[in-house]
Protein backbone atom coordinates (compact mmCIF):
# COMPACT_ATOMS: atom_id res chain seq x y z
CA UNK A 1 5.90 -54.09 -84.38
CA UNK A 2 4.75 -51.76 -87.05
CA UNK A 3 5.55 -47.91 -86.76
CA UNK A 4 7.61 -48.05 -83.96
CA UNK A 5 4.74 -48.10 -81.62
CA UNK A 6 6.08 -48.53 -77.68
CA UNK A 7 4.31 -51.58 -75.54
CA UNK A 8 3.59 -51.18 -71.82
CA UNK A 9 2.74 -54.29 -69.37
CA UNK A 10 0.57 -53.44 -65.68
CA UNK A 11 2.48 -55.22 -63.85
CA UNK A 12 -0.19 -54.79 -61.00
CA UNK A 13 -3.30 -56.14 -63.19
CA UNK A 14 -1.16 -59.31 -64.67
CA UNK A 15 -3.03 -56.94 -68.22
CA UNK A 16 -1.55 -58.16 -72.04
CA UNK A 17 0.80 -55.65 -73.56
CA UNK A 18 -1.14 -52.04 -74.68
CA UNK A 19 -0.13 -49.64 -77.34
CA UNK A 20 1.25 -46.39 -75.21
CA UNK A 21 -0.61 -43.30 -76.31
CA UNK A 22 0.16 -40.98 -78.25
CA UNK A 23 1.08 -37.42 -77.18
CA UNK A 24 -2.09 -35.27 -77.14
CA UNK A 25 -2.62 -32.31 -79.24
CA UNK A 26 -5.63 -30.98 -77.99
CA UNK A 27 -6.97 -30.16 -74.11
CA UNK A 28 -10.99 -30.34 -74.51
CA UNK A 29 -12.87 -28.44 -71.55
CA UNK A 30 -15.41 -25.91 -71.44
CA UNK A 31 -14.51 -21.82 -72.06
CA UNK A 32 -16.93 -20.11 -69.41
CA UNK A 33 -16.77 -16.42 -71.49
CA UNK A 34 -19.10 -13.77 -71.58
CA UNK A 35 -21.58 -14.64 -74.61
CA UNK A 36 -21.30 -18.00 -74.49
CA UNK A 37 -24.66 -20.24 -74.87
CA UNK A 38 -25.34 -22.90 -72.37
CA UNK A 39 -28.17 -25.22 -71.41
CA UNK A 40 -29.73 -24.37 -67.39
CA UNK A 41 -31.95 -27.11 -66.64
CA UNK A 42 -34.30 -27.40 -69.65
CA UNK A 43 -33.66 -23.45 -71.07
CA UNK A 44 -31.21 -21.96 -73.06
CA UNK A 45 -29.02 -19.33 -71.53
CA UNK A 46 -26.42 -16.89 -72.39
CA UNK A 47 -23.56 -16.38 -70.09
CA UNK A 48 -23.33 -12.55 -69.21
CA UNK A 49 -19.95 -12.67 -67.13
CA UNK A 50 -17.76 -14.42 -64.98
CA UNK A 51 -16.35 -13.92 -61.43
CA UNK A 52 -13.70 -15.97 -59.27
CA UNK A 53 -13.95 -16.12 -56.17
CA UNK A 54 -12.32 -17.13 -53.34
CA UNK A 55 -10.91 -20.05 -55.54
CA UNK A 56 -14.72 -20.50 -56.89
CA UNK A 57 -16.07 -19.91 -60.08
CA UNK A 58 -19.25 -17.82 -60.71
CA UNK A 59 -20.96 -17.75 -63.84
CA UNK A 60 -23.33 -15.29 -64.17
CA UNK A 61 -26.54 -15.38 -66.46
CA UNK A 62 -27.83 -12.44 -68.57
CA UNK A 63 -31.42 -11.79 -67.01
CA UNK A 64 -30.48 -12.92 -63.51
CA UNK A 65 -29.35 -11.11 -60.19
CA UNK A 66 -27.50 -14.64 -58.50
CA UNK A 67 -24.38 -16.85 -59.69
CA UNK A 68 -24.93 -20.15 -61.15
CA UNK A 69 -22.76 -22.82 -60.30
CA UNK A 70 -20.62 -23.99 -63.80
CA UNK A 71 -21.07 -28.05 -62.95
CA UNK A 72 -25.42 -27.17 -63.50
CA UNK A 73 -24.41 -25.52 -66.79
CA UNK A 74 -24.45 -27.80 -70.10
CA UNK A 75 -21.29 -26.05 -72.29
CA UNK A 76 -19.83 -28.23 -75.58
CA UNK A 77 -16.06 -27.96 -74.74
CA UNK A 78 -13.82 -25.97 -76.37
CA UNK A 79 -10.57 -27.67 -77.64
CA UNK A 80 -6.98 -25.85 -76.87
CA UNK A 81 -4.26 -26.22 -78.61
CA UNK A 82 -1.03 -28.17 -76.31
CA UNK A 83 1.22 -27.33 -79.33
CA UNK A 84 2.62 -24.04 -81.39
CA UNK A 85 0.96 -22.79 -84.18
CA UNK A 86 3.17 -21.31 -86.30
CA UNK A 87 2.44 -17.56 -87.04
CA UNK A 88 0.76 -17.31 -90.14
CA UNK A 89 2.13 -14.40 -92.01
């Protein structure tokens, strides 16, 4: 097999052998921050903060008084890094 690449069987499925995958690099979700844009139903918002609470998150909108729940929010995710950078310097 060609670059070393490790084969795994599902035993459970009776499946062909799969190429593992790799290690990831990169953790895509979205950033809830103060500033952000996001899509609320069919307008454009900006975020204006964000509160937890009691293990609940509350994004807040800039021009409104209530929370808005994050899963009724449209937000492109932001990609984090699962490895070191090294310091540039």
């Amino acid at each position: 097999m060609a670059g070393g690449e490790a084969l795994t069987r599902d035993s459970q499925r009776k499946e062909p052998l799969i190429p593992m995958e790799t290690a990831a690099t990169h953790y895509y979700m979205p950033h809830y921050k103060a500033g952000a844009s996001v899509r609320w139903g069919q307008r454009d918002e900006t975020i204006s903060h964000v509160v937890v609470r009691r293990y609940a998150l509350a994004v807040y909108l800039v021009g409104h008084d209530a929370p808005v729940m994050p899963e009724s929010l449209q937000l492109a995710p932001t990609a984090f890094r699962l490895t070191r950078a090294p310091e540039a310097g």
